[in-house]
N, C-alpha and C. Protein backbone atom coordinates (compact mmCIF):
# COMPACT_ATOMS: atom_id res chain seq x y z
N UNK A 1 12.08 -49.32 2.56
CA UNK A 1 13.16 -48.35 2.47
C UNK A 1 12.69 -47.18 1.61
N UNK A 2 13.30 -46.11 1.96
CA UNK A 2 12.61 -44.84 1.32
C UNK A 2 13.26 -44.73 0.35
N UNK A 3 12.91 -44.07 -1.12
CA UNK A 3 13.35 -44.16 -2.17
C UNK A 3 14.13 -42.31 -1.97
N UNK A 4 14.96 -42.46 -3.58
CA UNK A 4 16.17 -41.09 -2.87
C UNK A 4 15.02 -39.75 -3.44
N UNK A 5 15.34 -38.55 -2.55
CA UNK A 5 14.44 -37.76 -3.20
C UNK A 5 15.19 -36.51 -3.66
N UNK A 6 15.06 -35.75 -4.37
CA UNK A 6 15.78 -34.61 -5.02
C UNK A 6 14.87 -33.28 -4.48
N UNK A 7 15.36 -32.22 -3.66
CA UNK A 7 14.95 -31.21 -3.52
C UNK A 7 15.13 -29.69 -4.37
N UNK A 8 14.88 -28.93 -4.79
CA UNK A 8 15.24 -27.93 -5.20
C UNK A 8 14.66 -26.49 -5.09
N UNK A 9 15.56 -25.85 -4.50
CA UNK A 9 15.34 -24.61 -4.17
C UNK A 9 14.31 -23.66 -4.74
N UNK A 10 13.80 -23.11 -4.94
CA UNK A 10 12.68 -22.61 -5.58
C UNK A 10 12.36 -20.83 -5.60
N UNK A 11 13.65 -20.23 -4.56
CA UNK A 11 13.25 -19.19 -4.14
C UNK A 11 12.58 -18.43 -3.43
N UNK A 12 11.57 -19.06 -2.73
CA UNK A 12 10.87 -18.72 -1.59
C UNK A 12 11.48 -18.00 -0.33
N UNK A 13 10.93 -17.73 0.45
CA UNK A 13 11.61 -17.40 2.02
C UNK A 13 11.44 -18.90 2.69
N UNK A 14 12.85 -18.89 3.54
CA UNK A 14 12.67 -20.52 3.95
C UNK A 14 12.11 -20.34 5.16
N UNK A 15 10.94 -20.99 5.86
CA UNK A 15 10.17 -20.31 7.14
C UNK A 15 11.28 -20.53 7.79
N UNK A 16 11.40 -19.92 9.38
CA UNK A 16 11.97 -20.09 10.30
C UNK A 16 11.36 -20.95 11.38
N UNK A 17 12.39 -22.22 11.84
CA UNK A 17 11.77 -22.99 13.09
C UNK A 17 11.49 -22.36 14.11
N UNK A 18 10.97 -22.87 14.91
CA UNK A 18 10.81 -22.30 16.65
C UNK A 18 11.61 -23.27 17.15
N UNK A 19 11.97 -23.08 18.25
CA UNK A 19 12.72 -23.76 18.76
C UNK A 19 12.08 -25.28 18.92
N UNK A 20 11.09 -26.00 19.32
CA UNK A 20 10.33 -26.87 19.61
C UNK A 20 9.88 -27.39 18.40
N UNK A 21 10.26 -26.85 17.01
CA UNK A 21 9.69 -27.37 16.37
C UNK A 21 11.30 -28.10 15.31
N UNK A 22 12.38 -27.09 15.67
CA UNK A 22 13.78 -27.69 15.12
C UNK A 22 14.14 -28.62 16.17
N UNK A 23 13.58 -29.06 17.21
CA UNK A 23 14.53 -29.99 17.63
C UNK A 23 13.72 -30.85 17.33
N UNK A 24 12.00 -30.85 16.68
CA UNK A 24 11.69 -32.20 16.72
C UNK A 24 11.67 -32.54 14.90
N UNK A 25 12.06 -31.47 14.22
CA UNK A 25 12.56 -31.57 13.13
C UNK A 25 14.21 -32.50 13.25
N UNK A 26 15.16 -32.27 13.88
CA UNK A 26 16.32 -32.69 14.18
C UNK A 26 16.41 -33.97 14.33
N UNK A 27 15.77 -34.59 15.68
CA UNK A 27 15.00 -35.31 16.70
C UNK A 27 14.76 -36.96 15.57
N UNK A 28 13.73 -35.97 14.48
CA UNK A 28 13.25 -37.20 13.48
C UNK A 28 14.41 -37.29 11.98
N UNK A 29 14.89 -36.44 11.78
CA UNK A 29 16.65 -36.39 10.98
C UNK A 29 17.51 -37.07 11.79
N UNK A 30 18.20 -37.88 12.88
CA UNK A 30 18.53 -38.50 13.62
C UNK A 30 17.77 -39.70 13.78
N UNK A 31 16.47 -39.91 14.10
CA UNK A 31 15.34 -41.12 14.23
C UNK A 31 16.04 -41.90 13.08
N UNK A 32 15.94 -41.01 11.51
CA UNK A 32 15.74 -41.92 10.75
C UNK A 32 17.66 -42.35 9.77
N UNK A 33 18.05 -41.74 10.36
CA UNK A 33 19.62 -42.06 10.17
C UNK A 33 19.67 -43.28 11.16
N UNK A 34 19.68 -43.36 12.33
CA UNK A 34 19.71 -44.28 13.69
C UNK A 34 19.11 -45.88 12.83
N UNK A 35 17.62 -45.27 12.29
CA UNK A 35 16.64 -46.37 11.94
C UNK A 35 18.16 -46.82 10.40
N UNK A 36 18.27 -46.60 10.15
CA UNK A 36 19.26 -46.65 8.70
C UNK A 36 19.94 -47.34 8.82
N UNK A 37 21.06 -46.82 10.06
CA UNK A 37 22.02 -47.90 10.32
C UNK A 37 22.20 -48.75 10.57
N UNK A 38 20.78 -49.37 11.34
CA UNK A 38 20.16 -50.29 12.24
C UNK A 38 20.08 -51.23 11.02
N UNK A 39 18.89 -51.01 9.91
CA UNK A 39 18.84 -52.14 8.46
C UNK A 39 19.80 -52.37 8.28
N UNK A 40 21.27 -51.74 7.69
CA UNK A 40 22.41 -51.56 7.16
C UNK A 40 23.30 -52.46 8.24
N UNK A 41 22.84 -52.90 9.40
CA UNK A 41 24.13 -54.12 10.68
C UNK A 41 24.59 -53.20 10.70
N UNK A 42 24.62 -52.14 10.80
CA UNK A 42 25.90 -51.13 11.93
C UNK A 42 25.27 -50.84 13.06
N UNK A 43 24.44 -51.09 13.34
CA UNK A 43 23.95 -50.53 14.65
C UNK A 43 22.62 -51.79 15.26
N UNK A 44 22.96 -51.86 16.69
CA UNK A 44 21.87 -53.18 17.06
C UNK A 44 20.53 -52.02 17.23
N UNK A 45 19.27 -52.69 17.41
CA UNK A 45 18.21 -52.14 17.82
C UNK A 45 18.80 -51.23 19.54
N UNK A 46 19.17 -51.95 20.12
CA UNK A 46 19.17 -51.46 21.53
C UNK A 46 20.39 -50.33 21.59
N UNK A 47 21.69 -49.97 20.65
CA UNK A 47 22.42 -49.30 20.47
C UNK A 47 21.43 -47.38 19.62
N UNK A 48 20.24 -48.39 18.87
CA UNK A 48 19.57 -47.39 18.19
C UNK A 48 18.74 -46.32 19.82
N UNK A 49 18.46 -47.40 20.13
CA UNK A 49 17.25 -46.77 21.45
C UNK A 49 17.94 -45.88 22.59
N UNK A 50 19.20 -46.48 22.51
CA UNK A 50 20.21 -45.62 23.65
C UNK A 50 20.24 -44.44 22.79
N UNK A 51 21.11 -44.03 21.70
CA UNK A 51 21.25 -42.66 21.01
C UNK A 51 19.69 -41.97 21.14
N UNK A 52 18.95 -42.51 20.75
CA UNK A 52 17.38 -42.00 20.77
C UNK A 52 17.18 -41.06 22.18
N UNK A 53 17.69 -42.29 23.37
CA UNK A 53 17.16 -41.25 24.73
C UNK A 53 18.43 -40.33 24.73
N UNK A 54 19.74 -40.21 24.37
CA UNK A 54 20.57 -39.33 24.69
C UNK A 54 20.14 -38.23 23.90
N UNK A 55 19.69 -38.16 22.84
CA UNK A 55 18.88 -37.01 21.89
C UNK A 55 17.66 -36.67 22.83
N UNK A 56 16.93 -37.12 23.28
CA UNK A 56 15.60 -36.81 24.05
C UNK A 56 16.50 -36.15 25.39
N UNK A 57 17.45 -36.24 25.99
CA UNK A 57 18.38 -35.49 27.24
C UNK A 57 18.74 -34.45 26.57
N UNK A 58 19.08 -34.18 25.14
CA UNK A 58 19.75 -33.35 25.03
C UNK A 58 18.89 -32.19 24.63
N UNK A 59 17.77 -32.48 24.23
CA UNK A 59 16.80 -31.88 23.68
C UNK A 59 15.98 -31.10 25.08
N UNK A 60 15.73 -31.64 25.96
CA UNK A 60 15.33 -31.29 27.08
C UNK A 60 16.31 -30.44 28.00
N UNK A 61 17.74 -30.66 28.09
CA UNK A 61 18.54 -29.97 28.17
C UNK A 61 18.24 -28.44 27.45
N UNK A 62 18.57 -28.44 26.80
CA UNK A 62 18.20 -27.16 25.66
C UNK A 62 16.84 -26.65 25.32
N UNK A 63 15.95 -27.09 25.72
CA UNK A 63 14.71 -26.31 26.16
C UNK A 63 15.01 -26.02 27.49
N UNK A 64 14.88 -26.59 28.28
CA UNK A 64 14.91 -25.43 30.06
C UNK A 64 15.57 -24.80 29.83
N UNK A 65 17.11 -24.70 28.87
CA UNK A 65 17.87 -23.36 28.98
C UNK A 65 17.02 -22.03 28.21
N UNK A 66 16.18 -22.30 27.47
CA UNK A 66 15.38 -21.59 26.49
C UNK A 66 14.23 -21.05 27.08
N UNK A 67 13.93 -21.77 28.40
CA UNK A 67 12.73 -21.16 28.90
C UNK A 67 12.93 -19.86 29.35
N UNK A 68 11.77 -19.09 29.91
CA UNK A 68 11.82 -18.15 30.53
C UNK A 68 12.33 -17.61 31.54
N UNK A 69 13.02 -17.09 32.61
CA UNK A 69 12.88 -17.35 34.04
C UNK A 69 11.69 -17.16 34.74
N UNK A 70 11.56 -17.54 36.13
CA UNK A 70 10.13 -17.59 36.35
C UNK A 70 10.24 -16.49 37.29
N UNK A 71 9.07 -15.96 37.79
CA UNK A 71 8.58 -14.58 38.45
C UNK A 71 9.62 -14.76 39.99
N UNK A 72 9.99 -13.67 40.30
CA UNK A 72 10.87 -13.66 41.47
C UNK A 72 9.84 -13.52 42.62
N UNK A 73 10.42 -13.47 43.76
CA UNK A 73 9.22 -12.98 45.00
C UNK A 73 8.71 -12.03 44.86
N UNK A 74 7.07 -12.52 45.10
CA UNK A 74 6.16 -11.05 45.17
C UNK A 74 5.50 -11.20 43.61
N UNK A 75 5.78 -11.99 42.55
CA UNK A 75 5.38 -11.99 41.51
C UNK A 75 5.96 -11.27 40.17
N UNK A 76 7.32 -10.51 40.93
CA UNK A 76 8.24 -9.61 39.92
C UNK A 76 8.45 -10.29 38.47
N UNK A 77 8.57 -9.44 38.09
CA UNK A 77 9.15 -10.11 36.88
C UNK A 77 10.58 -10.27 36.80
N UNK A 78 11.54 -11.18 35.85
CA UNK A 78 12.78 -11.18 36.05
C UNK A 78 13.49 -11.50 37.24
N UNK A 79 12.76 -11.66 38.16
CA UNK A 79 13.34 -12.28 39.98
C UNK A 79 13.54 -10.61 40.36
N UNK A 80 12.60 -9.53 40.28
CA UNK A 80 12.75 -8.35 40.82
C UNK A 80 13.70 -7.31 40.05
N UNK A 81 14.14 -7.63 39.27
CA UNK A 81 15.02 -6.29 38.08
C UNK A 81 13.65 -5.20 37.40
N UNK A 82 14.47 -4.40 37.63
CA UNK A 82 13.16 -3.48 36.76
C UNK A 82 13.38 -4.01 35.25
N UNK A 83 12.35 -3.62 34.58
CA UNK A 83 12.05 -3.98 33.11
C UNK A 83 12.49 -1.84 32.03
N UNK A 84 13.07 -1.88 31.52
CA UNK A 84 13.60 -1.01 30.98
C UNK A 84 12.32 -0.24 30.23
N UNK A 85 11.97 0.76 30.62
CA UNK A 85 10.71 1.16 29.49
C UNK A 85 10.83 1.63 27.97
């Protein structure tokens, strides 16, 4: 079991995630709550593994919406919209 840890602000700039990198920041903040409850009898192993893949749907969900769109016919960009100069 992980012992408690104390953080403190320090003043810095706090970096900013990328997208791919907050959901697998999130992803493992969830892992280890899931894993928690599981020691603690609130939660069976197989109740842990179900939430796990509904986080992995949801996560994947929300990247394809994040992607790009892809080249329209002919190789356009944007599916053929002009690009604003």
């Amino acid at each position: 079991m992980l012992g408690h840890r104390t953080f403190v602000y320090a003043g810095d700039p706090v970096p900013k995630l990328q997208g791919t990198e907050y959901d697998a920041c999130l992803i493992n903040i969830w892992r280890g709550l899931l894993l928690s409850l599981e020691e603690r009898g609130l939660l069976t192993p197989k109740q842990r593994e179900r939430c796990l893949r509904e986080l992995e749907k949801k996560k994947e969900k929300r990247q394809s919406r994040m992607r790009p769109p892809s080249p329209g016919i002919g190789g356009e960009k944007g599916g053929g919209q002009d690009e604003p100069i």
